[in-house]
N, C-alpha and C. Protein backbone atom coordinates (compact mmCIF):
# COMPACT_ATOMS: atom_id res chain seq x y z
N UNK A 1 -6.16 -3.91 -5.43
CA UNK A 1 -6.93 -3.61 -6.60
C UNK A 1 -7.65 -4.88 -7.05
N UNK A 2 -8.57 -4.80 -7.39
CA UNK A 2 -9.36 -5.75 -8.10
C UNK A 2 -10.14 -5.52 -9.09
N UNK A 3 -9.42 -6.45 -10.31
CA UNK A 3 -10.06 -6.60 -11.88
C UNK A 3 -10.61 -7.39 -12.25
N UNK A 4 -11.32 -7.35 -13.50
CA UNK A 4 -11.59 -8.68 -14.21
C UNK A 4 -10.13 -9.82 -14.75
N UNK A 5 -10.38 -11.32 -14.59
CA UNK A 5 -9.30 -11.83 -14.84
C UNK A 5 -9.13 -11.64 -16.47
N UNK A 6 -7.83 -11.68 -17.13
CA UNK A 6 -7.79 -11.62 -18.50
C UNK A 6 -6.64 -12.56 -18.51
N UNK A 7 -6.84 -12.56 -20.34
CA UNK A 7 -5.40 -13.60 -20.47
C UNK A 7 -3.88 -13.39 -19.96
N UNK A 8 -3.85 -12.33 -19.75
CA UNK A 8 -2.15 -11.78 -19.15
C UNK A 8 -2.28 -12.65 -17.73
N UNK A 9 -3.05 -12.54 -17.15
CA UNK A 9 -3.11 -13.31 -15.66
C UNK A 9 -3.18 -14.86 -15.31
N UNK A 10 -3.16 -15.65 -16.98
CA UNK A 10 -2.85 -17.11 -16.68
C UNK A 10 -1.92 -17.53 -15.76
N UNK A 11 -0.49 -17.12 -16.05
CA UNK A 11 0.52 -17.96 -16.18
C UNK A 11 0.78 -17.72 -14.08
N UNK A 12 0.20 -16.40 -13.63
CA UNK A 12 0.53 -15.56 -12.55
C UNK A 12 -0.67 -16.14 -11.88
N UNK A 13 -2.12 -17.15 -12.58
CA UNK A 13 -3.35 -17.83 -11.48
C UNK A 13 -2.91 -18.97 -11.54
N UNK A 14 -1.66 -19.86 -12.44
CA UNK A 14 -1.60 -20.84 -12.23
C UNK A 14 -0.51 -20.95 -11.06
N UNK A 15 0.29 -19.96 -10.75
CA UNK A 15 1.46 -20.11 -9.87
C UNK A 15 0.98 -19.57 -8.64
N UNK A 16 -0.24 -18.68 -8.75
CA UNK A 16 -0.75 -18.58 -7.54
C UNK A 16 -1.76 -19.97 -6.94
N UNK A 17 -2.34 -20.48 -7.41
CA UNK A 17 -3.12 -21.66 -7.24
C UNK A 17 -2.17 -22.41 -6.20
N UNK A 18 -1.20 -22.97 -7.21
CA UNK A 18 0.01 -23.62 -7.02
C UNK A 18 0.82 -23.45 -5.38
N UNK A 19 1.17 -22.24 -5.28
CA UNK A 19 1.44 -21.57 -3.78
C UNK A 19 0.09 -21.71 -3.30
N UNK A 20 -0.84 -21.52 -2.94
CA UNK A 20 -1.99 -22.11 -1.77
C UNK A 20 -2.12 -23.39 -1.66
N UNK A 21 -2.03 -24.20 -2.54
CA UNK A 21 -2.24 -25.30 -2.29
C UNK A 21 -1.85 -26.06 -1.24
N UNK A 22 -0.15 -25.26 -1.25
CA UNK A 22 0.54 -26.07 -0.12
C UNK A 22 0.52 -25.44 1.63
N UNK A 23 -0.55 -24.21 1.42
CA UNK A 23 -0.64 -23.56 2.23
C UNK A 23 -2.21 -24.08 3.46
N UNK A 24 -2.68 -24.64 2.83
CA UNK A 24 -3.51 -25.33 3.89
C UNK A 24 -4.04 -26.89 3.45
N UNK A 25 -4.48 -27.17 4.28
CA UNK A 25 -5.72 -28.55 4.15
C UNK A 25 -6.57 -28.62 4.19
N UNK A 26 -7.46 -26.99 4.08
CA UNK A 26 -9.21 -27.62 3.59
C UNK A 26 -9.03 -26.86 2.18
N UNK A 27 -8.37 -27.45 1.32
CA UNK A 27 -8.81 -27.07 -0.14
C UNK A 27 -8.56 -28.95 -0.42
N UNK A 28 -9.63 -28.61 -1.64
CA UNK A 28 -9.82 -29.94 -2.42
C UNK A 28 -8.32 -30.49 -3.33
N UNK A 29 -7.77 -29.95 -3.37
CA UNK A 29 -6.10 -30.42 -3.59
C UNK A 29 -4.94 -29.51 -2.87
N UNK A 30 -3.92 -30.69 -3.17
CA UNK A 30 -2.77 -30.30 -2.58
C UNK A 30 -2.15 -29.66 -3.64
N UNK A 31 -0.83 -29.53 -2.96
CA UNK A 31 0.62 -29.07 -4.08
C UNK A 31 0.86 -30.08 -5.32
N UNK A 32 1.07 -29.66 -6.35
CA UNK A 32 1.01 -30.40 -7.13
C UNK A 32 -0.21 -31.15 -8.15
N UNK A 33 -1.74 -30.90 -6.91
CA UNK A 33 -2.57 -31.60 -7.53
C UNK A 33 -3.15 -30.86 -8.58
N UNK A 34 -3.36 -29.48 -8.50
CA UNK A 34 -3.92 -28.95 -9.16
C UNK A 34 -4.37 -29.37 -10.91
N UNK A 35 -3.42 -29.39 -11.47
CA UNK A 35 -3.34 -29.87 -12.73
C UNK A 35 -4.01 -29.23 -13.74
N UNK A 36 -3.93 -27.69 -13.82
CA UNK A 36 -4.52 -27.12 -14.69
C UNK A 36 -3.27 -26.47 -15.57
N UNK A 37 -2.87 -26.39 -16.85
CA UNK A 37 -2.21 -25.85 -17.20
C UNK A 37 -2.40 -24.59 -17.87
N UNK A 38 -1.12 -23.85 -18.24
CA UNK A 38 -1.49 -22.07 -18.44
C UNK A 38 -2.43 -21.77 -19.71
N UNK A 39 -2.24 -23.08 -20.61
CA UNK A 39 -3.34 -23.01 -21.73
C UNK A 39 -4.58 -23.37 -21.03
N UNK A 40 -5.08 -24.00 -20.07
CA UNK A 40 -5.99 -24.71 -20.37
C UNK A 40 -6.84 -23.58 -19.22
N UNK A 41 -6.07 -22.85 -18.18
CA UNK A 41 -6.40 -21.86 -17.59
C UNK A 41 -6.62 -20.98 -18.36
N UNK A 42 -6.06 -20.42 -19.57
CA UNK A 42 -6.56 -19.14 -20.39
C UNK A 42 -8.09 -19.63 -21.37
N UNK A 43 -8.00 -21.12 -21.71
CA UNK A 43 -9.17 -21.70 -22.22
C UNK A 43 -10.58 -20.82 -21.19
N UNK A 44 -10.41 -21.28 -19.58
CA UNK A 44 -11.05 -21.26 -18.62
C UNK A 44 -11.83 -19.90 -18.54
N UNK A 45 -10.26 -19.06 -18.53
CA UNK A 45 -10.87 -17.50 -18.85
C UNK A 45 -11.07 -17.10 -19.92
N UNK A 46 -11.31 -17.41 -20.96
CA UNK A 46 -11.81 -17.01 -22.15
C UNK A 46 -13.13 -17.35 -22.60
N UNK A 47 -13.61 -18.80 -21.89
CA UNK A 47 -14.86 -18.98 -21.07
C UNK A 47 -15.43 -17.99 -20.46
N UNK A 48 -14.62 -17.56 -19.37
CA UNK A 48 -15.73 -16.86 -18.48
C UNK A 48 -16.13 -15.37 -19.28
N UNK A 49 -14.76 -14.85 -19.83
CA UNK A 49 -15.00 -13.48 -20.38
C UNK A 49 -16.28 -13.46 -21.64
N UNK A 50 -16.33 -14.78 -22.55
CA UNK A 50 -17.21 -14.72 -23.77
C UNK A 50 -18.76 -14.62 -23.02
N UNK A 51 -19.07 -15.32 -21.57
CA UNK A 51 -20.33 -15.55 -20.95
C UNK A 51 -20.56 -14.36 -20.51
N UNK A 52 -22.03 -14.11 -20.73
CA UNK A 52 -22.96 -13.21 -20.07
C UNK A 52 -23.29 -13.44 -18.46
N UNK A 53 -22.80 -14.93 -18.07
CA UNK A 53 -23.05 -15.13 -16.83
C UNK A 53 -22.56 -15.71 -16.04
N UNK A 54 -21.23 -15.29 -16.25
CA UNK A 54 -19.99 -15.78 -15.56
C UNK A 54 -18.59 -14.51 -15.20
N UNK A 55 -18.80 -14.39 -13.81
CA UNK A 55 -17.19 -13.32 -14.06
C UNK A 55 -15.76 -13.96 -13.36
N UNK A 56 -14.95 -13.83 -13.54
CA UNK A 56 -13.72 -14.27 -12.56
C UNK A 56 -13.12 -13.08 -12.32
N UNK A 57 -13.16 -12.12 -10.96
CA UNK A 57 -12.05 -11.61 -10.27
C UNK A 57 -10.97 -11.86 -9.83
N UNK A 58 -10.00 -10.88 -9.79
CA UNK A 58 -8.77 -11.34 -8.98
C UNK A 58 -8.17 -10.00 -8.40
N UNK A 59 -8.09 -10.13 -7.00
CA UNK A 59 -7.52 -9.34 -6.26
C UNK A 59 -5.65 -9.60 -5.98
N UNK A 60 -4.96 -7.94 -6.15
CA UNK A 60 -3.81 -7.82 -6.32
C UNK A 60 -3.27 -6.81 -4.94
N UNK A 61 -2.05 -7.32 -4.65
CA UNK A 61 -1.72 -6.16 -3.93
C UNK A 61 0.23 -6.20 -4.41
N UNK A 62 0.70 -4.97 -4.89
CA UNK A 62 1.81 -4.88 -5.38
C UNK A 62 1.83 -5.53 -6.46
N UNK A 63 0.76 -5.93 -7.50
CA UNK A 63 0.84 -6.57 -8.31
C UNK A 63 1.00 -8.07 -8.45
N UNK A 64 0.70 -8.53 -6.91
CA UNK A 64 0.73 -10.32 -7.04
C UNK A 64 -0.96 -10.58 -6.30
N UNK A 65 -0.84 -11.76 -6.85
CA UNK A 65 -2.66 -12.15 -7.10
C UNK A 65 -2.57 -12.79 -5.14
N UNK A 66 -3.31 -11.76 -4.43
CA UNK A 66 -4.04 -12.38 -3.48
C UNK A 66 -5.02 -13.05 -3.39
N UNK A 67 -6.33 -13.02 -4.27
CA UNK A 67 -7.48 -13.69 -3.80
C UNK A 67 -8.25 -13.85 -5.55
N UNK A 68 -8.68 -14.93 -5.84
CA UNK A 68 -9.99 -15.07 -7.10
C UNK A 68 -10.94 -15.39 -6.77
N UNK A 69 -11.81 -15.19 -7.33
CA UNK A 69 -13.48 -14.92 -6.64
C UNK A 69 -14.17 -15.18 -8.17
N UNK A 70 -14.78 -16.30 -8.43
CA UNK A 70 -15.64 -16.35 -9.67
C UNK A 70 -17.12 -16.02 -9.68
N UNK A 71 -17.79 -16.36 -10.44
CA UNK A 71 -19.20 -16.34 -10.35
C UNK A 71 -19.82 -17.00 -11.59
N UNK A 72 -20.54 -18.12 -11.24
CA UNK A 72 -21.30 -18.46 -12.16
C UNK A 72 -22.59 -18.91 -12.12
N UNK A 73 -23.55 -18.14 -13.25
CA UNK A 73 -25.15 -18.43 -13.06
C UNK A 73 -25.35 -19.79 -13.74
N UNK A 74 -26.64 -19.87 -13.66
CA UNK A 74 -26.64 -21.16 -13.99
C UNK A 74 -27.27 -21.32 -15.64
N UNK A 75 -27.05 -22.03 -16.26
CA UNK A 75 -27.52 -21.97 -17.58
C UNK A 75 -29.02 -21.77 -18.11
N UNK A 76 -29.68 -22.57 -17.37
CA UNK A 76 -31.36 -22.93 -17.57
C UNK A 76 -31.55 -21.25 -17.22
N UNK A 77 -33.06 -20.90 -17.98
CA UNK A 77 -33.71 -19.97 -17.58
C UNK A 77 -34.47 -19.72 -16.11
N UNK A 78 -34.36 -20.72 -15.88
CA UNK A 78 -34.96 -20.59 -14.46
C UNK A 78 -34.35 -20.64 -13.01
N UNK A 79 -33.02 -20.92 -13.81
CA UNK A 79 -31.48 -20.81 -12.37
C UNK A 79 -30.36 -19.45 -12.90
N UNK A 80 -31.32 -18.66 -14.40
CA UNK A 80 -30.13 -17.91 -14.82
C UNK A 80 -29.56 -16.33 -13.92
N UNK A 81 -30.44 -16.25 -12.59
CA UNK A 81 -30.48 -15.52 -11.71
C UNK A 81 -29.31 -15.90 -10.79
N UNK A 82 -29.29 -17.55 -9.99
CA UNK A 82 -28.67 -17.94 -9.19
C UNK A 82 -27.00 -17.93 -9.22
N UNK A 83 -26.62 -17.70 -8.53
CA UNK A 83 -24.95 -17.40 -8.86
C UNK A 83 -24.42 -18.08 -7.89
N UNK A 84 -23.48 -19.46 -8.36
CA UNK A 84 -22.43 -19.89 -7.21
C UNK A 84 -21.14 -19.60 -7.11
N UNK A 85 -20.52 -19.18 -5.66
CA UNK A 85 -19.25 -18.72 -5.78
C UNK A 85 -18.21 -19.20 -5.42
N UNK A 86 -16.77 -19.11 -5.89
CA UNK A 86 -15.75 -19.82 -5.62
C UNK A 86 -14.89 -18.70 -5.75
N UNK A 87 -14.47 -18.44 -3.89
CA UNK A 87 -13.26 -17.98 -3.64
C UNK A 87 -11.84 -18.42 -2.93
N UNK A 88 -11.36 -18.39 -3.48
CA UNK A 88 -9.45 -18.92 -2.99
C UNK A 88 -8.90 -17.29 -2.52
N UNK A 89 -8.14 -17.48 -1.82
CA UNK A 89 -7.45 -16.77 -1.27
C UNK A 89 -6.42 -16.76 -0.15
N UNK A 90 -5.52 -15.77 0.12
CA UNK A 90 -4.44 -16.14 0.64
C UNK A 90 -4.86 -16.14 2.25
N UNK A 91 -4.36 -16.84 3.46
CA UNK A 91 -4.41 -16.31 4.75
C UNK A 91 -4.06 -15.13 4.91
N UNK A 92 -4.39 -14.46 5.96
CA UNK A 92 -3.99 -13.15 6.71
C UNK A 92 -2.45 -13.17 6.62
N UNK A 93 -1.94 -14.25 7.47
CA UNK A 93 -0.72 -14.03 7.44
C UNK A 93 0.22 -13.97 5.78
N UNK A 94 -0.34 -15.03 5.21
CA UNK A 94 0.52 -14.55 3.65
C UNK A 94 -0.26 -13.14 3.06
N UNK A 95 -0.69 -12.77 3.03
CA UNK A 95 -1.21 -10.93 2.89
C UNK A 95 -0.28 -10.12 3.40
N UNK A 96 0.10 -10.60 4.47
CA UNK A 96 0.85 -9.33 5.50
C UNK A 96 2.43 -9.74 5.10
N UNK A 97 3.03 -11.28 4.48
CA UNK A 97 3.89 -11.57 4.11
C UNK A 97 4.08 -10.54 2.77
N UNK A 98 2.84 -10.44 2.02
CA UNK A 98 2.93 -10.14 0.65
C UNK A 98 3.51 -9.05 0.38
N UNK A 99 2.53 -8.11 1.40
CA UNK A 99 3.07 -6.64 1.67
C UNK A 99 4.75 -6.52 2.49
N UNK A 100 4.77 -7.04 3.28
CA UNK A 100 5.65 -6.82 3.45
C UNK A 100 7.44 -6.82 2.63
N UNK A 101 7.16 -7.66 1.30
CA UNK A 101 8.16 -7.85 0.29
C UNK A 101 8.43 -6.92 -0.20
């Protein structure tokens, strides 16, 4: 299933973050580095939800966060079309781990 992120889903994107991190080496931090906390993550999404041009998804399966997918346009009127995206998500194999629990 996939929703819009809301505040109930802080505390469950910071512990998911947290578990990928240590799951590969082409993300821009490790375990531990992250350093976002559950306030400062609900700050983040309360950001994106007030913007007209910003969304954050998050894909679930059994109710644990497989994959977030943001989107954000750009402020100026003349980039307010352009949208860059940032998706995290789990490997194949932790998917098939997920389900399988």
């Amino acid at each position: 299933m996939i929703d819009e992120a809301c505040s109930a889903d802080t505390s469950g994107l910071v512990d998911y973050v947290e578990q990928i991190s240590g799951e590969s080496d082409f993300l821009g931090f490790g375990p531990g580095d992250f350093g976002i906390t559950v306030e400062e993550e609900e700050g983040i999404l309360e950001d994106y939800r007030s913007s007209k041009n910003k969304l954050y998804l998050i894909a679930r399966i059994s109710d644990g966060i497989v994959c977030t997918i943001s989107f954000e346009a750009g402020s100026r009127p003349r980039m307010a079309h352009a949208v860059g995206l940032v998706c995290r998500f789990d490997s194949i194999i932790g998917v098939r781990e997920w389900v399988q629990r």
